[in-house]
N, C-alpha and C. Protein backbone atom coordinates (compact mmCIF):
# COMPACT_ATOMS: atom_id res chain seq x y z
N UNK A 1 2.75 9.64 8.45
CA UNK A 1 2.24 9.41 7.12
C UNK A 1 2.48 10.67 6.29
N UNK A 2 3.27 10.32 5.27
CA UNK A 2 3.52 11.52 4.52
C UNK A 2 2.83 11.03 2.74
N UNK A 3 2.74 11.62 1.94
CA UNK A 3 2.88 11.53 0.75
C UNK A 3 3.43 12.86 -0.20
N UNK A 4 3.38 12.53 -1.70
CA UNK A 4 4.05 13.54 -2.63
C UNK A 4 4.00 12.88 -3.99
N UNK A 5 4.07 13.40 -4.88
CA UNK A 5 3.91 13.11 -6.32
C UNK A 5 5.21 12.59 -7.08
N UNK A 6 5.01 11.57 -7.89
CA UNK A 6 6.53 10.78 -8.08
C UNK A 6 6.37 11.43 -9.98
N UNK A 7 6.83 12.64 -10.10
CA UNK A 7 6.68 13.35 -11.53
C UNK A 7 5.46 13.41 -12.36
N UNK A 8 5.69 13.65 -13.53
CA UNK A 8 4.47 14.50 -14.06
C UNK A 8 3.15 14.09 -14.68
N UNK A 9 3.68 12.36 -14.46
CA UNK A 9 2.47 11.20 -14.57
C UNK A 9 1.60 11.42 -13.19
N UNK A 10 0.60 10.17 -13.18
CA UNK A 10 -0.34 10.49 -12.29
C UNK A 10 -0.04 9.49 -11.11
N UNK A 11 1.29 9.35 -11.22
CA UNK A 11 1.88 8.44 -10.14
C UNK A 11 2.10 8.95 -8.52
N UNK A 12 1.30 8.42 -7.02
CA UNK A 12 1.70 8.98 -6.36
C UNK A 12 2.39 8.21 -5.32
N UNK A 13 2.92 8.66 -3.89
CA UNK A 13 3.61 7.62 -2.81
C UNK A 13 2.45 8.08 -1.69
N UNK A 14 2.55 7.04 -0.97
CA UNK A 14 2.09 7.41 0.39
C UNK A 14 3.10 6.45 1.11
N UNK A 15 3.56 7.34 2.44
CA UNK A 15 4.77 6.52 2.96
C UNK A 15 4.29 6.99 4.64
N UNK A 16 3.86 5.03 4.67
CA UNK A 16 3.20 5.06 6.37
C UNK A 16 4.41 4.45 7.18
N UNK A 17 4.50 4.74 8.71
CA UNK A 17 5.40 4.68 9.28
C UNK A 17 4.87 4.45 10.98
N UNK A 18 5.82 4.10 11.54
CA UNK A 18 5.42 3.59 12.96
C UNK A 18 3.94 2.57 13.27
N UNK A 19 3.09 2.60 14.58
CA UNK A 19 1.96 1.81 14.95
C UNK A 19 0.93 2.23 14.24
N UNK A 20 0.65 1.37 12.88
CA UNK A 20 -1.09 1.17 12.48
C UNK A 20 -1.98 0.71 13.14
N UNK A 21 -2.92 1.77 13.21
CA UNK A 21 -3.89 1.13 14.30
C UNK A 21 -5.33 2.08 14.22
N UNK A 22 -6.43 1.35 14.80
CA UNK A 22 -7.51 2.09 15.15
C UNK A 22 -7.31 3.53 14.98
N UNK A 23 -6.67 3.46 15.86
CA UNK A 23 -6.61 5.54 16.44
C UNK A 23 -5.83 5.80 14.74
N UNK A 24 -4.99 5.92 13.83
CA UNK A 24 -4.83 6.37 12.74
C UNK A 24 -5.67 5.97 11.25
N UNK A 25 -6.42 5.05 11.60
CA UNK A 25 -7.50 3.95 10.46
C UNK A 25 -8.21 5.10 9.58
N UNK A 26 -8.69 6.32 10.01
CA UNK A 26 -9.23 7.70 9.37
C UNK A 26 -8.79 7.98 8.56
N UNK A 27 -7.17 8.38 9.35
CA UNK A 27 -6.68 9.03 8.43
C UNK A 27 -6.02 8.38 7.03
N UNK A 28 -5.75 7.53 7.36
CA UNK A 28 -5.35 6.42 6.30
C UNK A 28 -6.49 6.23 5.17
N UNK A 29 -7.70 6.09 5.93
CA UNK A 29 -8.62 6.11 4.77
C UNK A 29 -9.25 7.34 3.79
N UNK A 30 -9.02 8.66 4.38
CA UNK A 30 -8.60 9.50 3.48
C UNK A 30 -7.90 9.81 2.84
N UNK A 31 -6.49 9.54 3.01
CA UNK A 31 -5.56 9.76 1.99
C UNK A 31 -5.50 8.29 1.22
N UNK A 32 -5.73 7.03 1.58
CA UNK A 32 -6.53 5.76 0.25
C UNK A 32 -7.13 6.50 -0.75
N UNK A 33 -7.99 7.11 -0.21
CA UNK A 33 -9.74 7.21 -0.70
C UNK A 33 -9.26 8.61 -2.02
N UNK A 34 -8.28 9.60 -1.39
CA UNK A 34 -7.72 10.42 -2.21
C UNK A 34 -6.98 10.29 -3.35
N UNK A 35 -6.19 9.17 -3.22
CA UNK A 35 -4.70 9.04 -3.80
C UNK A 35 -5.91 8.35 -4.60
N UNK A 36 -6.70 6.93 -4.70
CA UNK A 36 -7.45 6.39 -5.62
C UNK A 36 -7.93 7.65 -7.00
N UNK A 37 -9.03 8.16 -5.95
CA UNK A 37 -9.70 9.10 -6.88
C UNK A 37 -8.61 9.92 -7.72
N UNK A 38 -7.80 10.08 -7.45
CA UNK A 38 -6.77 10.84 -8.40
C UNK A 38 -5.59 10.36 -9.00
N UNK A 39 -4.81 8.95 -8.97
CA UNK A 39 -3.77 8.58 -9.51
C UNK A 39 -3.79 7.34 -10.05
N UNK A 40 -3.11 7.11 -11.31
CA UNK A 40 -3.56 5.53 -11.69
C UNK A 40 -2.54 4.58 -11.12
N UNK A 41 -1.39 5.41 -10.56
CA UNK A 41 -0.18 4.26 -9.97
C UNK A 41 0.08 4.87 -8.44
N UNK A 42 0.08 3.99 -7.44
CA UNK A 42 0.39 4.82 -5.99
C UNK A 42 1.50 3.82 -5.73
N UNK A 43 2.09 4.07 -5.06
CA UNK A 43 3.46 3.79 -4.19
C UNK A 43 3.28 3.51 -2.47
N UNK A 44 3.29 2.66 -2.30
CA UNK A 44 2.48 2.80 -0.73
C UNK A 44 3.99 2.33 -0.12
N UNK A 45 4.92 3.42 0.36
CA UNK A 45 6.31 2.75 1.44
C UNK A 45 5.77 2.43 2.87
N UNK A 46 5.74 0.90 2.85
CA UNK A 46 6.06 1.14 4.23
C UNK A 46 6.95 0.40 5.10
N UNK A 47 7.96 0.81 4.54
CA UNK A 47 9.28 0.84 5.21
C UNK A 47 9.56 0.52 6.81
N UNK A 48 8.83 1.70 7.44
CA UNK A 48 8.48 2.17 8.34
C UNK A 48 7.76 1.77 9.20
N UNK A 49 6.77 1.00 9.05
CA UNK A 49 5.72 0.59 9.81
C UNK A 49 6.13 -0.52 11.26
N UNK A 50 6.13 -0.68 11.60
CA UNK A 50 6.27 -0.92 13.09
C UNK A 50 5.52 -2.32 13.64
N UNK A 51 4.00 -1.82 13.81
CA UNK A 51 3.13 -2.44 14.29
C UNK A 51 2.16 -2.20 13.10
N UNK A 52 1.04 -3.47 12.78
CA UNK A 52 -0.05 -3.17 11.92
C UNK A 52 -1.05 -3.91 12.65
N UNK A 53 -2.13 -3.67 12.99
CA UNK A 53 -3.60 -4.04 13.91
C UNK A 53 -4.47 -4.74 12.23
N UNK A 54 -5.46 -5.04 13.01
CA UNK A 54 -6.58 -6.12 11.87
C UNK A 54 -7.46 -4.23 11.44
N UNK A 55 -7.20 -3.57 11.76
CA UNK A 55 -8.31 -2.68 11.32
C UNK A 55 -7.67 -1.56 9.85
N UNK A 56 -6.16 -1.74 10.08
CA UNK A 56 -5.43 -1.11 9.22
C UNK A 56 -5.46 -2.45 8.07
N UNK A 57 -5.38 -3.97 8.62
CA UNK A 57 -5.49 -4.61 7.35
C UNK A 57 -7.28 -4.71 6.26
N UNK A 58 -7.62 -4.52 6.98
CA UNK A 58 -9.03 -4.37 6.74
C UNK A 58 -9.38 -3.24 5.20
N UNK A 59 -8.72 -2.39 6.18
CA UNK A 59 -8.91 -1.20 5.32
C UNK A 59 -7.76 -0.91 4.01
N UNK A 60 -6.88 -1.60 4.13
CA UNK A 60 -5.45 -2.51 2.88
C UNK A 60 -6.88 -3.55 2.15
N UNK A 61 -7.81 -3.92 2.92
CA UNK A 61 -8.03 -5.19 1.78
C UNK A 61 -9.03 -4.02 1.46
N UNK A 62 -9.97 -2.90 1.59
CA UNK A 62 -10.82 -2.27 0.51
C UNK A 62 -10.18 -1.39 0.05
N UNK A 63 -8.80 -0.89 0.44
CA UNK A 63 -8.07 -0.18 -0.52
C UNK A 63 -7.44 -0.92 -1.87
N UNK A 64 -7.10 -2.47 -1.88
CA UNK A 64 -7.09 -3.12 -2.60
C UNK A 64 -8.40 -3.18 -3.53
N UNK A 65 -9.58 -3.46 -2.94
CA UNK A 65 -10.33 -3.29 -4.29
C UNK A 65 -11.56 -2.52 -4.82
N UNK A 66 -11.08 -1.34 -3.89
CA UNK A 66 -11.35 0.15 -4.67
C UNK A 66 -10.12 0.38 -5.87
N UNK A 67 -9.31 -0.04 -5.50
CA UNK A 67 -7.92 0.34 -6.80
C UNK A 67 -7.98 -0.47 -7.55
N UNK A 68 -8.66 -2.10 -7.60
CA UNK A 68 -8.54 -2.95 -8.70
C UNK A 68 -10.27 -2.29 -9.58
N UNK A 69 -11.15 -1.74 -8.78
CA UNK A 69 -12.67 -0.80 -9.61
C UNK A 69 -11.63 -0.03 -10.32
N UNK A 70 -10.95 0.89 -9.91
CA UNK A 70 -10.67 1.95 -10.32
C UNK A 70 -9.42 1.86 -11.82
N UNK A 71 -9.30 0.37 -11.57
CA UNK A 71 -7.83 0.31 -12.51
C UNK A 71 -6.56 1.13 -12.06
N UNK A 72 -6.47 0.97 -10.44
CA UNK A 72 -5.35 1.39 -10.09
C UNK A 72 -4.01 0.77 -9.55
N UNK A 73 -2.65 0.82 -10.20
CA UNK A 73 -2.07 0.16 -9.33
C UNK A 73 -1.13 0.39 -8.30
N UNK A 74 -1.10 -0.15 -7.26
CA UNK A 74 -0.27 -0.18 -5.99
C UNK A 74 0.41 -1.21 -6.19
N UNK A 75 1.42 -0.49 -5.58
CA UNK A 75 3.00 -1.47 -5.14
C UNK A 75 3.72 -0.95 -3.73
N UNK A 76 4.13 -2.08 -3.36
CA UNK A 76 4.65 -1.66 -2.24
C UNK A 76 6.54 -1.34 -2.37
N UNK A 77 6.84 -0.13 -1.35
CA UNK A 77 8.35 0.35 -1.57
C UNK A 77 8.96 0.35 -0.52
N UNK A 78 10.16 0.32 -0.74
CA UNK A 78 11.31 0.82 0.45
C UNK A 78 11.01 -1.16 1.27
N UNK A 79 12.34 -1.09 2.00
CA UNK A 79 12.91 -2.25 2.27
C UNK A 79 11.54 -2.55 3.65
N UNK A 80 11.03 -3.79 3.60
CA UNK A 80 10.04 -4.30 4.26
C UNK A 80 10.67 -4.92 5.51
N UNK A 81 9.92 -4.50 6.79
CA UNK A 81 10.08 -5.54 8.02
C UNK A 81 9.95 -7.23 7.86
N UNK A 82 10.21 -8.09 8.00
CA UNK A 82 9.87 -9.19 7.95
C UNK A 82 8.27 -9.80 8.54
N UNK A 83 8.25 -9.47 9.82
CA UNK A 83 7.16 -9.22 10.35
C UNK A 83 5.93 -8.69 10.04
N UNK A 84 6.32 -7.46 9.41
CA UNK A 84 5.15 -6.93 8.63
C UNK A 84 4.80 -7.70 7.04
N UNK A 85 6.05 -7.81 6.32
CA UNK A 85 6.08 -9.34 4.82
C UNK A 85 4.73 -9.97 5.46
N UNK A 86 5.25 -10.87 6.47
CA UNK A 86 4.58 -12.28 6.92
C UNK A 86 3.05 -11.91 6.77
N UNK A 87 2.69 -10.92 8.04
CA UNK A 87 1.44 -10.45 8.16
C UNK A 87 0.70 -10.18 6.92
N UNK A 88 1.15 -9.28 5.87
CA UNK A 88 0.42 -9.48 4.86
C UNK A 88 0.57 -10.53 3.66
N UNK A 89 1.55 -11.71 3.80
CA UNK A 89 1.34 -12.88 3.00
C UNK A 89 0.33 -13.17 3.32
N UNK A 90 0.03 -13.72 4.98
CA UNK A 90 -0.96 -14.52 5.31
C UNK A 90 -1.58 -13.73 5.46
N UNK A 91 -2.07 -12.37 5.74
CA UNK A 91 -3.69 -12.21 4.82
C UNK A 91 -4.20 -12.09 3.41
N UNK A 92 -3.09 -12.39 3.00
CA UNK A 92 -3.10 -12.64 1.23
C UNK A 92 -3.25 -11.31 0.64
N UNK A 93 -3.00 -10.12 1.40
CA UNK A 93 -2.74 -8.72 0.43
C UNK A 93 -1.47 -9.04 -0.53
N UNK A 94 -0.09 -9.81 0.10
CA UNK A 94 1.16 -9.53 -0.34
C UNK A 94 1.07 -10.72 -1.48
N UNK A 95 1.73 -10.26 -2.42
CA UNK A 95 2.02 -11.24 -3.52
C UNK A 95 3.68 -11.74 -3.20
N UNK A 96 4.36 -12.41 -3.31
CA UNK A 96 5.70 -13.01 -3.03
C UNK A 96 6.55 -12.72 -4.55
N UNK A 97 6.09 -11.87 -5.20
CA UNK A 97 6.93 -11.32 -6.41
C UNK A 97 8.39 -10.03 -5.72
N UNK A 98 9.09 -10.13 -5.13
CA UNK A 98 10.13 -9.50 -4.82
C UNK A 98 11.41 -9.57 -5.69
N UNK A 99 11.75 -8.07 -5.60
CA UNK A 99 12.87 -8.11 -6.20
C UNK A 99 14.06 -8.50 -5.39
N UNK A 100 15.39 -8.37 -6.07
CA UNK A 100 16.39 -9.49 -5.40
C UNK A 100 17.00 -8.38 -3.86
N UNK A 101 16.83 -6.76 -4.40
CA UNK A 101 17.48 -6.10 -3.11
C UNK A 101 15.98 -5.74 -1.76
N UNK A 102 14.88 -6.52 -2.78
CA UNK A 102 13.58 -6.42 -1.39
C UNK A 102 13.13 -4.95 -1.18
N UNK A 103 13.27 -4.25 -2.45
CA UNK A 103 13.05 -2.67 -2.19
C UNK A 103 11.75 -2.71 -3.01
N UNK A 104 10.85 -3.60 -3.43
CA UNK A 104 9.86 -3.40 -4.58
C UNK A 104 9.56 -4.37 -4.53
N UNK A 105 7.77 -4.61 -4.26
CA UNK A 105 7.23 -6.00 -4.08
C UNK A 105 5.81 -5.36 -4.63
N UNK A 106 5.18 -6.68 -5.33
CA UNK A 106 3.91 -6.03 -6.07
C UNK A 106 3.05 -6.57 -5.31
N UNK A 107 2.35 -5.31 -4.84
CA UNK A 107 0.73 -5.94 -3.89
C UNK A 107 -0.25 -5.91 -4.62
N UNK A 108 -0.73 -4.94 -5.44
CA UNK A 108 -1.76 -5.25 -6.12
C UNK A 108 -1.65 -4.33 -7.60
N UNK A 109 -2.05 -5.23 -8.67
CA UNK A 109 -2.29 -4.83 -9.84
C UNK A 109 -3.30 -4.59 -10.63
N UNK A 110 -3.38 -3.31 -11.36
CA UNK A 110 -4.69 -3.02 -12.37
C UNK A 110 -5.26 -4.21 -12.93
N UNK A 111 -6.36 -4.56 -13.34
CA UNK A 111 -6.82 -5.56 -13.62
C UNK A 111 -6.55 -5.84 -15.21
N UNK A 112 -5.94 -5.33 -15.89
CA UNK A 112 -5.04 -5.36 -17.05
C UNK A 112 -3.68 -5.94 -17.23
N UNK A 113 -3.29 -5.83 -15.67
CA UNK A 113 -1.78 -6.84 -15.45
C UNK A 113 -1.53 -7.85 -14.83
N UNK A 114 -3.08 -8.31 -14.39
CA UNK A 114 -3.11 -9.97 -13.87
C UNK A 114 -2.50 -10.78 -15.10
């Protein structure tokens, strides 16, 4: 899990990678809990991700709506597993708005762009 600032707006990334799970659920929820309190647009890649457990989606659905309190929006980046798509259609985090090269899919929006 890395993140970094996407220029001089208050836009940031967090880019998770390999097995979500229990044993990383912490740390994930501090850097959520961070990136909220401080940015109005985050970037969440996860490209990368591997494996995702019910405790990492859990914590995707109150990172979802701590960021819709906060008027924040998340999008998801970088080219998606299929496997991982599916998993969050059917827990209804993922919206099916994709672009045509699948590098940019909108998970959740400020409550100004419903």
């Amino acid at each position: 899990m890395t993140n970094r600032l996407n220029g001089p707006d208050t836009s940031f990334s967090i880019n998770l990678s390999g097995e979500l799970n229990i044993d990383n659920a912490k740390d994930l929820y501090e850097q959520f809990c961070s990136a909220i309190e401080n940015h109005d647009h985050i970037d969440l890649d996860i490209s990368g991700i591997k494996k995702i457990d019910l405790s990492v989606l859990q914590l995707l659905f109150s990172f979802k709506k701590e960021a819709y309190l906060k008027n924040t929006t998340i999008r998801i980046t970088g080219p998606v597993e299929d496997n991982i798509k599916t998993v969050l259609k059917i827990s209804g985090l993922l919206h099916s708005d994709v672009d045509n090269d699948n590098r940019f899919i909108k998970m959740f929006a400020a409550p100004e762009e419903h």
